[in-house]
Each structure stands twice: as C-alpha cells, then as structure tokens.
Protein backbone atom coordinates (compact mmCIF):
# COMPACT_ATOMS: atom_id res chain seq x y z
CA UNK A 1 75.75 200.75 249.87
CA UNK A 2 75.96 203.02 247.78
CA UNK A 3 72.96 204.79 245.68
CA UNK A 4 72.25 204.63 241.82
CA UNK A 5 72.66 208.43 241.89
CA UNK A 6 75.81 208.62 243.61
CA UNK A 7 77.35 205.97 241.59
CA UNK A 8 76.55 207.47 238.46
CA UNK A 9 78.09 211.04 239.21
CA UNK A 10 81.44 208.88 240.45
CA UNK A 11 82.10 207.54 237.12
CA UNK A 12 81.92 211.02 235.71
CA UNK A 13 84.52 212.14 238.23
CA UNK A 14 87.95 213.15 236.44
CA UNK A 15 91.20 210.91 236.87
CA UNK A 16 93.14 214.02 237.38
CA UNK A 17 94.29 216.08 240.32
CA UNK A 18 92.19 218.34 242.20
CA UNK A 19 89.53 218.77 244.95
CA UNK A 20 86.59 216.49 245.78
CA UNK A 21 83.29 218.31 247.71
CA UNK A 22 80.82 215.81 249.39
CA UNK A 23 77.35 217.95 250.19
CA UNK A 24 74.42 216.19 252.02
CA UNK A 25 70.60 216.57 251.01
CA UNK A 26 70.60 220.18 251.92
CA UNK A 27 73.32 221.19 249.66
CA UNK A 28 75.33 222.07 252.54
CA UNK A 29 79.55 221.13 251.97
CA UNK A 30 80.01 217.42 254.45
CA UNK A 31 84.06 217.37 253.94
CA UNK A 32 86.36 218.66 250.99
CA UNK A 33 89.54 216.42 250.20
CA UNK A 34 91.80 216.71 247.45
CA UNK A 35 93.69 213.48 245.31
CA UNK A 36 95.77 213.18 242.37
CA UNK A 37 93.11 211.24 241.27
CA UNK A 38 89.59 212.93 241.73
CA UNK A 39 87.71 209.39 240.95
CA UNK A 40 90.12 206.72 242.60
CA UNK A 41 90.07 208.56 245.61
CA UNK A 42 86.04 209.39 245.94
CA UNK A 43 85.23 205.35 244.39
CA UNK A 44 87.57 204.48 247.66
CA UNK A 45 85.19 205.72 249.77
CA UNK A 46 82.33 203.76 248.62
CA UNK A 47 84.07 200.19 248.30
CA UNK A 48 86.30 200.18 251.22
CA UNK A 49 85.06 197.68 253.95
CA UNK A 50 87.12 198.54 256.74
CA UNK A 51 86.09 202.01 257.19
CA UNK A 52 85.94 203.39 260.27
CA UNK A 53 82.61 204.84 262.35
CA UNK A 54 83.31 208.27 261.37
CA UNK A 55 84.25 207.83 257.56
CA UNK A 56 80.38 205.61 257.54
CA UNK A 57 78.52 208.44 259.10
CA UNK A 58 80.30 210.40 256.46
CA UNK A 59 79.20 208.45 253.69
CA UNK A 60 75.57 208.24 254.74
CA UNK A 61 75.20 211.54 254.20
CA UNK A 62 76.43 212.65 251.20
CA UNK A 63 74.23 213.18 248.26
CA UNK A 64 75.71 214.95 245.89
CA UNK A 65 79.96 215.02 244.81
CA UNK A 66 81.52 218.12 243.46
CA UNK A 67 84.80 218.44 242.08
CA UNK A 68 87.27 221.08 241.00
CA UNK A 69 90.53 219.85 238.55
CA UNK A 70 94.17 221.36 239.78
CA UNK A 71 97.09 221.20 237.44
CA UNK A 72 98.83 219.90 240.52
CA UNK A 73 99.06 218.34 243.73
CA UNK A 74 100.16 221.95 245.20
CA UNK A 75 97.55 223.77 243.83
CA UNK A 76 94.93 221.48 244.87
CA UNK A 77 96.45 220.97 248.29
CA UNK A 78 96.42 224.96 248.77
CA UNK A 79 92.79 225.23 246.92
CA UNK A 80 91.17 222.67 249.55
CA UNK A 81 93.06 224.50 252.43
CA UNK A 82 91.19 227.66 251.28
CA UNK A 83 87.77 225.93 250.88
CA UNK A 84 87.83 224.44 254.07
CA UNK A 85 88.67 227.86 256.05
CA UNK A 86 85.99 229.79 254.11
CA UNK A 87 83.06 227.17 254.62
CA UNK A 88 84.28 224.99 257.72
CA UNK A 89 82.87 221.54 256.82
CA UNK A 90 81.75 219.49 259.46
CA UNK A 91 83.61 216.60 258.70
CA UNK A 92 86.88 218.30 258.10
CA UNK A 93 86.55 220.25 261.65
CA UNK A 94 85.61 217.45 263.38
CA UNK A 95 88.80 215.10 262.29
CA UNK A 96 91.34 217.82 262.34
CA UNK A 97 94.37 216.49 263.41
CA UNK A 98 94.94 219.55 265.85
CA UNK A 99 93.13 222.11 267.48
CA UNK A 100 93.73 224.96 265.83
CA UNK A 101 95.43 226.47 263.09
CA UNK A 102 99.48 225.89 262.39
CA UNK A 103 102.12 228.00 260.75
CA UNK A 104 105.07 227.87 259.49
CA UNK A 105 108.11 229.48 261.67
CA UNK A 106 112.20 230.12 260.90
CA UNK A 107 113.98 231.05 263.34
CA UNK A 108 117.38 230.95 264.52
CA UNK A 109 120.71 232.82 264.45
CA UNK A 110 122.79 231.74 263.07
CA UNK A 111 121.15 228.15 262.01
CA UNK A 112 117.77 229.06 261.06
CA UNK A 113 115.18 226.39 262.28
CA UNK A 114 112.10 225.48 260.47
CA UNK A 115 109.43 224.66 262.67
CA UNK A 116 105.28 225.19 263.02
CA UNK A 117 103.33 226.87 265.46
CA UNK A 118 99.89 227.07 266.74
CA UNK A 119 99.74 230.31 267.38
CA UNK A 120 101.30 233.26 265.41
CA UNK A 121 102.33 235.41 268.44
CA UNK A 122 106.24 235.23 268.14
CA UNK A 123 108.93 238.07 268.52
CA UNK A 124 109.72 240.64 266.03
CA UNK A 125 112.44 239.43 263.38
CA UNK A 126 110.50 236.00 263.12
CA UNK A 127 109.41 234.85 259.97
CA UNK A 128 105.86 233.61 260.06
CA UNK A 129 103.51 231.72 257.41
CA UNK A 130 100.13 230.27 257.25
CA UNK A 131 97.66 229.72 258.98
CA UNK A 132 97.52 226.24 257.17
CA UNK A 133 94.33 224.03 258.79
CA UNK A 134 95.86 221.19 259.82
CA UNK A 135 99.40 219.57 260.78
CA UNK A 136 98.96 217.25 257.83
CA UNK A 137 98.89 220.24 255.09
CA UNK A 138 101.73 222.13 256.59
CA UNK A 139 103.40 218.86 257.10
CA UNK A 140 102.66 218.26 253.20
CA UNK A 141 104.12 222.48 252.08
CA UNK A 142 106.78 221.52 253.82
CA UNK A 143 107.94 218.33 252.15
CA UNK A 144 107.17 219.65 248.87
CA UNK A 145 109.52 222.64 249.67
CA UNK A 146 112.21 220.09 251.16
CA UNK A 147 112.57 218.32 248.03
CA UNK A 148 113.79 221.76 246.38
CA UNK A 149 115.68 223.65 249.43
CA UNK A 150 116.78 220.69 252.18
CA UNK A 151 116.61 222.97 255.48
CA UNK A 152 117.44 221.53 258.91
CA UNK A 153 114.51 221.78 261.87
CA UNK A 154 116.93 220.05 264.76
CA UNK A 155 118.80 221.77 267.36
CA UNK A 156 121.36 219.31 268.26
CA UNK A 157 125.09 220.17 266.57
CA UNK A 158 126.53 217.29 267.53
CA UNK A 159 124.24 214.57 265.90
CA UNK A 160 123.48 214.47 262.21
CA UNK A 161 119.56 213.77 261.75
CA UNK A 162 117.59 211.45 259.82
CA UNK A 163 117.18 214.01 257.34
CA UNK A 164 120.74 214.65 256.61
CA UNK A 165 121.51 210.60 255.43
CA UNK A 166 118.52 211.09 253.50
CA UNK A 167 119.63 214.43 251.64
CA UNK A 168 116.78 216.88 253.06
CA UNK A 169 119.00 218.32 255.40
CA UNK A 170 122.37 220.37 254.85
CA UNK A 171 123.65 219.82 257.92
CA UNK A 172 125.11 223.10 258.90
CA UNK A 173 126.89 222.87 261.75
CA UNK A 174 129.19 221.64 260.21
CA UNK A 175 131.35 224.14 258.29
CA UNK A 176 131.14 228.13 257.97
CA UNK A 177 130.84 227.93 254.23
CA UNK A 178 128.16 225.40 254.45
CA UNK A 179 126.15 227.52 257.26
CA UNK A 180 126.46 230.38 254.52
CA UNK A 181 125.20 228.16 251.58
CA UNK A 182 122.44 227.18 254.13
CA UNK A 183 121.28 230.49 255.11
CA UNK A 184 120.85 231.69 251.37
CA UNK A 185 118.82 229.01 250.86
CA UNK A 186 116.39 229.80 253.78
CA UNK A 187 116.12 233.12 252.15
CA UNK A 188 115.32 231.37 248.93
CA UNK A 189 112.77 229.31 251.23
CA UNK A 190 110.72 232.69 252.48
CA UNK A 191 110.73 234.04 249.28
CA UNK A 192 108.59 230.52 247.96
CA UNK A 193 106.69 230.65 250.68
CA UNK A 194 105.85 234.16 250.43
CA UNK A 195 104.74 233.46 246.39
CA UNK A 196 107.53 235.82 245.35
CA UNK A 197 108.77 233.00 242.52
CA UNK A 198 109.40 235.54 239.35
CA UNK A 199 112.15 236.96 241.58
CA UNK A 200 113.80 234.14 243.26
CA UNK A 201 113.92 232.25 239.57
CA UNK A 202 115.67 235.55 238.48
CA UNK A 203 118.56 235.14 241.58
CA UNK A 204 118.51 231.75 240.40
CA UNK A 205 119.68 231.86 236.68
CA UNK A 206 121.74 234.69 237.88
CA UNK A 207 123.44 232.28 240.57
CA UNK A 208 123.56 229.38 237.77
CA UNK A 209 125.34 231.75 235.11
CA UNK A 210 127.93 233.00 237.81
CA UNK A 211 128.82 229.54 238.44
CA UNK A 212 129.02 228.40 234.98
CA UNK A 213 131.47 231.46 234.33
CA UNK A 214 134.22 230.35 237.20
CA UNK A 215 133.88 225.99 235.79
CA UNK A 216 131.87 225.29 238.78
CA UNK A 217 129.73 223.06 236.82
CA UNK A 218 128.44 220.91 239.83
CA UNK A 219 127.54 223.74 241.36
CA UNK A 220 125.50 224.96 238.37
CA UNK A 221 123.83 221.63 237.81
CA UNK A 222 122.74 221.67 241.71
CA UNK A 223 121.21 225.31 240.92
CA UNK A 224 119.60 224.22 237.06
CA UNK A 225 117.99 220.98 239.27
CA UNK A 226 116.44 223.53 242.03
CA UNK A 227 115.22 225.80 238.75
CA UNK A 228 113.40 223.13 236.76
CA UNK A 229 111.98 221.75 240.69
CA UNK A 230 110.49 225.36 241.03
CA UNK A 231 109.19 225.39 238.00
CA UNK A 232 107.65 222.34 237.53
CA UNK A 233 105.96 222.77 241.15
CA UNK A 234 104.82 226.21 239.95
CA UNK A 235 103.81 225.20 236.10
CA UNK A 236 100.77 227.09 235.15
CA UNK A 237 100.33 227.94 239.07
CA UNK A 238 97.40 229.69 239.94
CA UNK A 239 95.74 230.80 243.20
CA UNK A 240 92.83 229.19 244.54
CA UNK A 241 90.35 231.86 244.24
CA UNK A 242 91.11 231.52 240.90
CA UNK A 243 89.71 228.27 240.74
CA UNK A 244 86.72 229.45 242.62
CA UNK A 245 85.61 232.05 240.67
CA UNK A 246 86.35 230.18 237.25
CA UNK A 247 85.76 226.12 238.26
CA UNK A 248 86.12 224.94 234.78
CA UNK A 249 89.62 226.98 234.77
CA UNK A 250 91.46 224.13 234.12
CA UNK A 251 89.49 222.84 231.03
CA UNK A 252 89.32 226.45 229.49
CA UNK A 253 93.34 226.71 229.99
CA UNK A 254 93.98 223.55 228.23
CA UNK A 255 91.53 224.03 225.14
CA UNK A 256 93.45 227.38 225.51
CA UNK A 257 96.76 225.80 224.55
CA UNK A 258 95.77 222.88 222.14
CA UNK A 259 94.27 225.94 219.94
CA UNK A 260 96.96 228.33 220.40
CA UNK A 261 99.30 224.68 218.94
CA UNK A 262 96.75 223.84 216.33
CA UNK A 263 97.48 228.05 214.98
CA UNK A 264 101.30 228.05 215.88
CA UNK A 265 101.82 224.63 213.43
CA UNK A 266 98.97 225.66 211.22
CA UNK A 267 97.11 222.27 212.09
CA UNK A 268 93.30 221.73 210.52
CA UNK A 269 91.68 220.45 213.48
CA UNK A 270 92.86 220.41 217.28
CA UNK A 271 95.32 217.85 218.21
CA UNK A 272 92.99 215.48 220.17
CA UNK A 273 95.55 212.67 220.94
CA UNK A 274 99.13 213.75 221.03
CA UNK A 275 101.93 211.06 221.05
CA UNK A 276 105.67 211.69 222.06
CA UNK A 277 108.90 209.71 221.82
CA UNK A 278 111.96 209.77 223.85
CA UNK A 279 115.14 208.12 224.28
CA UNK A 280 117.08 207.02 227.03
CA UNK A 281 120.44 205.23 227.03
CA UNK A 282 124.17 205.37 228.02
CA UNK A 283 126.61 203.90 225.25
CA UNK A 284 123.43 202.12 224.11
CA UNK A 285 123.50 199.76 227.18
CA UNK A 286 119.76 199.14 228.17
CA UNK A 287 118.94 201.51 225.69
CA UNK A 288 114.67 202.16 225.81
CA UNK A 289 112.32 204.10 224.18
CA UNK A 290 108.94 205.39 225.64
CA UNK A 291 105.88 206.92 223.96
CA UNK A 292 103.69 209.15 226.37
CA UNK A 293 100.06 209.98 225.14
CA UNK A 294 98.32 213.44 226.06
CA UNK A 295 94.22 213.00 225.25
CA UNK A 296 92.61 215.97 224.95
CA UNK A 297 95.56 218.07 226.35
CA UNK A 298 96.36 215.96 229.23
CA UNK A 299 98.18 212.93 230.20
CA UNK A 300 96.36 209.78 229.15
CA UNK A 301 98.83 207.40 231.28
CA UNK A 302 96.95 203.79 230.35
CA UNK A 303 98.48 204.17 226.65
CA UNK A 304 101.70 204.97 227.55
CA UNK A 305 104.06 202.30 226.15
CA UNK A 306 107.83 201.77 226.64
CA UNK A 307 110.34 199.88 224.31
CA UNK A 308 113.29 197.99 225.28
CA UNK A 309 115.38 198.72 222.34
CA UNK A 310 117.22 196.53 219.70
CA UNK A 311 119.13 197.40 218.14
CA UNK A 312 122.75 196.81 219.91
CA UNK A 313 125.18 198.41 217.69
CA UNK A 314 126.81 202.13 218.36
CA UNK A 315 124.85 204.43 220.26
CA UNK A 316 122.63 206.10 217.49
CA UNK A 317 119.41 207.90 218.62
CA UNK A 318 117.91 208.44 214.83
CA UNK A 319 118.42 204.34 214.42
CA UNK A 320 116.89 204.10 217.73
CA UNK A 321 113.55 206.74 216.92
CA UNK A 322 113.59 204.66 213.85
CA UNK A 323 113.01 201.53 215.76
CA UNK A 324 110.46 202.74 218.43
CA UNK A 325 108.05 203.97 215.38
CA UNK A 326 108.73 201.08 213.62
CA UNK A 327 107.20 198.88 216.45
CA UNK A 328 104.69 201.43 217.40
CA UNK A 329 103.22 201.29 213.94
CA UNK A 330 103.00 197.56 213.99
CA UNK A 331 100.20 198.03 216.59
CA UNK A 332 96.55 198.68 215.89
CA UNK A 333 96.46 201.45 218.73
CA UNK A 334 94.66 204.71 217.73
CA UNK A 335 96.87 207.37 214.90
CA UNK A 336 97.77 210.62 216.44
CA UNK A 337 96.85 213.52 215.49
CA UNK A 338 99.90 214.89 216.49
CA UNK A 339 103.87 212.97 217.27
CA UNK A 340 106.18 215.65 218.93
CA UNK A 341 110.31 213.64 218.92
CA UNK A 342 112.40 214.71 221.83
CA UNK A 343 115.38 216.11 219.41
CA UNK A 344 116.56 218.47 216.69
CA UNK A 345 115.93 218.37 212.91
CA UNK A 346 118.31 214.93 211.78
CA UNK A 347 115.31 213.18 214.62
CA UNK A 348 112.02 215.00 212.58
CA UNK A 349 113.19 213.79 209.46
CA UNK A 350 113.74 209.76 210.53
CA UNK A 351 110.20 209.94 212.04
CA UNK A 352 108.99 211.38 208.76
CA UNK A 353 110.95 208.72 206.70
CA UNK A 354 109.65 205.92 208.80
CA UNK A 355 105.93 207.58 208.97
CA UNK A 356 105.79 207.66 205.19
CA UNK A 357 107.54 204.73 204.73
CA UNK A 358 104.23 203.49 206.41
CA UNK A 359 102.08 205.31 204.75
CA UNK A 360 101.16 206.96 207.30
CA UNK A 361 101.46 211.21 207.42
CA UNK A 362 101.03 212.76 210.24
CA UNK A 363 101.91 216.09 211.88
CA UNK A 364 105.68 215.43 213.37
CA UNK A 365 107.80 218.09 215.06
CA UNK A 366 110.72 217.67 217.43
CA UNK A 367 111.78 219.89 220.00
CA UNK A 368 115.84 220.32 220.75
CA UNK A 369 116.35 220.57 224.36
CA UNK A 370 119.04 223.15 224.27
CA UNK A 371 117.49 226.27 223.23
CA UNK A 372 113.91 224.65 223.17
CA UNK A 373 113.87 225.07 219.43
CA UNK A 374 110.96 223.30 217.48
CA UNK A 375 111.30 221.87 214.40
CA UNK A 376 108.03 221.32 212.31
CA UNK A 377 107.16 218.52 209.48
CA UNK A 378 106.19 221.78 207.14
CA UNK A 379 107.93 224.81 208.06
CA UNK A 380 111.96 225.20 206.47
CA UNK A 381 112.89 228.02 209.66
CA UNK A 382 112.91 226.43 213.14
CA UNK A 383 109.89 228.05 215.28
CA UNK A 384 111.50 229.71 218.54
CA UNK A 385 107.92 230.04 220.68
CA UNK A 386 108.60 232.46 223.72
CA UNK A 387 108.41 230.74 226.95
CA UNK A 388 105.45 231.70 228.05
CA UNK A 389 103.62 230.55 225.04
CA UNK A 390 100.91 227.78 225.95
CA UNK A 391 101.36 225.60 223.14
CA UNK A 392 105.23 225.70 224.23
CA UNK A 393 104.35 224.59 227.74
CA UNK A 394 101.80 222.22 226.05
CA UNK A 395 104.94 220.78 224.04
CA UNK A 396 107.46 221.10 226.89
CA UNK A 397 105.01 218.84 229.14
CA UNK A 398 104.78 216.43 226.70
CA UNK A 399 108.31 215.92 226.14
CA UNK A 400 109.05 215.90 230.01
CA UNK A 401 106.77 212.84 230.32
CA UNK A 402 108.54 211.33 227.55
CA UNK A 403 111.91 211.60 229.21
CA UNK A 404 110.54 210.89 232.29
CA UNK A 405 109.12 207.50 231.30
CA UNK A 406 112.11 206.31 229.20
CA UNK A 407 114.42 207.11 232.28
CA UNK A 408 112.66 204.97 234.54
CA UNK A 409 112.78 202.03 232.25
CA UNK A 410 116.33 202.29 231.68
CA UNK A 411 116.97 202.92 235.40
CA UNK A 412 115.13 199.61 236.25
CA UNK A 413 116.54 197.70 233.21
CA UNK A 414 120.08 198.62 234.91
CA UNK A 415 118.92 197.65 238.18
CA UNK A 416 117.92 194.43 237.28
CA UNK A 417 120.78 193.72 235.34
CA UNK A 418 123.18 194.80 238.44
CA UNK A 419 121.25 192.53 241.37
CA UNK A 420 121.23 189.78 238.44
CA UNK A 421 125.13 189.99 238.26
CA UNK A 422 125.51 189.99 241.95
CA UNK A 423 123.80 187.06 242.32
C-alpha cells in the first residue's frame, strides 16, 4: 500500500523521459530506472499486483522518488548507466542480469562482428566500448545503433540470419561490393560509439552530395534517412554529467528556446501552447491532416488531433490547411498562442485567411521544408534561423511531430482500405 507521502510526490512526477531515483528513509539511492514516461513507469510500481518478492521488498523501502527529465530515451538510458556505476544501488546490483560489466566488441577481418564482452582484455587492433552495467543496456545501445547502421554479429556465410529478413543486417557475405559498403559502415558505427558525431555527419552530407552528383538518388535517400536517424537520436544530446551537475537542465534549455522564439518572431508573451498542422496524402487518396500540441515547450500528446480530410477533389494542400483549421476552430479546445503550418508562404496566408475569417488572430508562421525557411504572419523577408538556433530546433520539432502524426493516419487509413478490398 502505498503511503500518503509517496503518492503525493508520484503525481508530481513528469510524463516525459528521463531517470527515476527511489531512496529509503536514510536518503540513501534503493534502485535508479529510467522510462519514457517518468510517472507511468514509477505509478506501475505501486499498483501492480503481481509483483514479484524482490520488486515488494523494493517498494517497502522507498521513501522518497527523485527524478531527472532526458530529452530522450538515449540520454536517459546512458544518464542511469552513469548513476548506477557512481553510487551502486542495492537494488540495481542485486538484479543485474550478469555478473559483471559488458562491452561492446568488433572484430573481424574481413566481416567485422559485433559482439559484447565481459571483460575488456582482447588483442591489439580490437575495437572496444563500454563498460555498460548490464546485458540489457548494451543490448538496448545496440538496437538503437542497428536501426541507423544494420551490422551483422553471425559467423555463418552460408545462412542468412534473422536479422537480415528483418533489414538489421547487410548480409555481407554475399558480394565484394556489399562487404565494402558494410565495412564503411562499421567505421561509421565506431565513430557513434566513440561520440565523434560532428565528424561522421560531415562524411555523411559529403557521401549524400557525391551521390546526388552521379543520379544515384536511392543511394542518397538511404544516406539523407541515416542523417536525419543520427540526428534525431542526437537532438540537443548532452552527456550525463551534464544532467548531474545542472538537474533542472532540461527545463532551463526549453524556457531557453521558447524565449529565444518569442524574440526571433517578436512575440509579447512566451508561446505557452504551440499548435502545428501537417498534411499527408498521395493524389489526395486518404488524404489527413494532424495538429500536434507542444505545452510549455514540449509535446502535450493527449491534445493531439488528426483529421480525415474532405475534401475529394485534386490534390490541393492550401484547400486541405483550409479545411483542417476550419474544423479545428469549430471546437472549444484552448487558442494557441502560437500555429506553426508545415509549408511555404501560399500555406501562411490560407491559415491567416481562415484565422481571420474566424475572427480569430493569432501568431501563424510556416516553415518550407526545403531550405527550412520560415515564413512569419508579420515580417515581408522570409527569416533563415541558422541551424543551431533553439527556437529553430523548437520549430523543427514541432513540425516533425506534425508529419509524423499525419503519416501514420494516412498509413493506417490505406491499410484498412487494402485488407477491406481483399476481403
């Protein structure tokens, strides 16, 4: 059961990503996790009824919660790896899924192998990372890595692996060119691991550009989709000391950007609630719209809303903005202080005819995915932020949950239409 006190500092806890810290009466740190949701994941401690022995023992000990917000799952996965090696919680050591340390190994000539280790004692030549504290973090490095660089781990030519049906693994036995391609990748792979990112995003766009030059567009797609991976994994990375020293880092950083917007647009008051529209559609079959909400400078996921669009005619994405606002301002949900379109100038001025159409004026800009260009309700000159602006990367978030949303409405509209008309 759990006590008045406890309860009360759950329902403070953030819905955001980061680390949890349980202490017990004598402020000493019980066990350190880490969620994508701070709350969900500490309130699942206290309500499930099938916990085990050791998880109860846990929870009759803790007295006070502690938390520290991540701007992503691999920051807060590395920033509770580092608190549990400097303060070796009791909880965490005892349910260790190992017994001791693991690291990261490639190997290999001419295939290069990723594996882990226990201990780091291997020849010369080897590449070594880590320690990591447990199978199941190195296990989770590694599969955010694999989603960006597939590598191969299996020794056996002859047979094709899980991994390879499933697109995480080159496969590159089996053609010289493709052991080539494979092997700068693995380079690409140390150089990640290794936090050497400003470089290998430099080879990257240089690698992108040369393609583009000799019409090898898939090729130069396959190196933009690795690009944008990398950088939304490392968006606004930072180490975990620096987390440590500064715990509120997070909530300074965003403030941080919502005033360096409310300057760049030359806003009255900070943007509190932030609304953006996208659309998604191919030759206006299962054409939808979403809106995604940022409160306070971060995602505020229970009020997005998604559209299934309309209008049925040609595609036409300024009809189609027109629509989405239309039926957005039908519905008593809270004004924005701010609407960012995903688009270029023809897309701010439709919102702006609809808005005061309304009667409703609001702050409206758009931003043109091209160049990144934003286009504001009251400048005449496009604004061209640089890109490592924060209200840019405030703006460019915004958007990509936009687009995000939409797609995955339109994706399952298709779907369903497709298993419908199989039937």
């Amino acid at each position: 059961m759990i006590s008045s006190d406890l309860e009360i500092q759950t329902k403070k806890l953030p819905d955001s990503a980061g680390v949890y810290i349980f202490y017990d009466k004598n402020g000493k740190i019980l066990y350190v996790g880490k969620s994508v949701s701070i709350r969900k994941r500490v309130t699942s401690y206290f309500t499930d009824k099938q916990a085990g022995p050791k998880t109860n023992l846990l929870i009759q000990n803790i007295r006070k919660v502690n938390y520290i917000k991540a701007f992503s799952e691999f920051e807060a996965l590395l920033l509770e790896a580092d608190i549990i090696r400097r303060n070796q919680p009791f909880f965490n050591i005892q349910w260790k899924d190992d017994k001791s340390s693991l690291y990261i190994k490639i190997e290999g000539k001419p295939v290069p192998l990723i594996t882990t280790i226990r201990k780091p004692h291997t020849p010369r030549g080897v590449f070594v990372k880590g320690p990591f504290p447990s199978a199941v973090k190195t296990r989770e490095v590694l599969r955010l890595i694999r989603r960006i660089f597939p590598f191969c781990h299996h020794k056996n030519p002859k047979r094709p692996c899980l991994y390879v049906h499933l697109g995480l693994c080159p496969y590159p036995y089996s053609t010289e060119p493709g052991l080539k391609n494979y092997q700068n990748s693995i380079r690409k792979i140390k150089k990640l691991l290794m936090g050497q990112t400003k470089p290998l995003l430099r080879s990257l766009y240089m690698e992108m550009k040369i393609f583009s030059k000799k019409m090898e567009y898939e090729k130069a797609q396959a190196v933009k989709k690795q690009i944008e991976n990398i950088e939304y994994l490392l968006r606004q990375y930072h180490a975990p000391q620096e987390f440590l020293s500064q715990p509120t880092l997070v909530e300074d950083l965003i403030l941080a950007k919502l005033e360096d917007l409310k300057e760049r647009l030359s806003l009255r008051n900070l943007p509190k609630r932030i609304e953006c529209y996208d659309i998604s559609n191919i030759a206006a079959k299962f054409a939808t719209g979403s809106m995604s909400v940022f409160a306070n400078g971060q995602p505020d996921k229970k009020n997005y809303r998604r559209f299934k669009i309309i209008y049925q005619k040609k595609p036409n994405d300024y009809e189609m903005i027109r629509e989405v606002l239309k039926r957005r301002l039908k519905n008593k949900w809270p004004m924005a202080d701010l609407i960012v379109i995903d688009g270029g100038k023809g897309h701010l001025n439709v919102a702006l005819s609809e808005l005061a159409k309304n009667k409703k004026y609001v702050p409206v800009i758009a931003i043109a995915k091209k160049l990144e260009t934003i286009y504001a309700w009251n400048k005449i000159a496009p604004i061209n932020l640089p890109k490592d602006s924060p209200s840019k990367q405030l703006v460019q978030a915004l958007r990509d949950e936009a687009h995000r949303f939409a797609i995955s409405y339109h994706r399952l509209l298709r779907s369903k239409y497709l298993l419908n008309s199989m039937q």
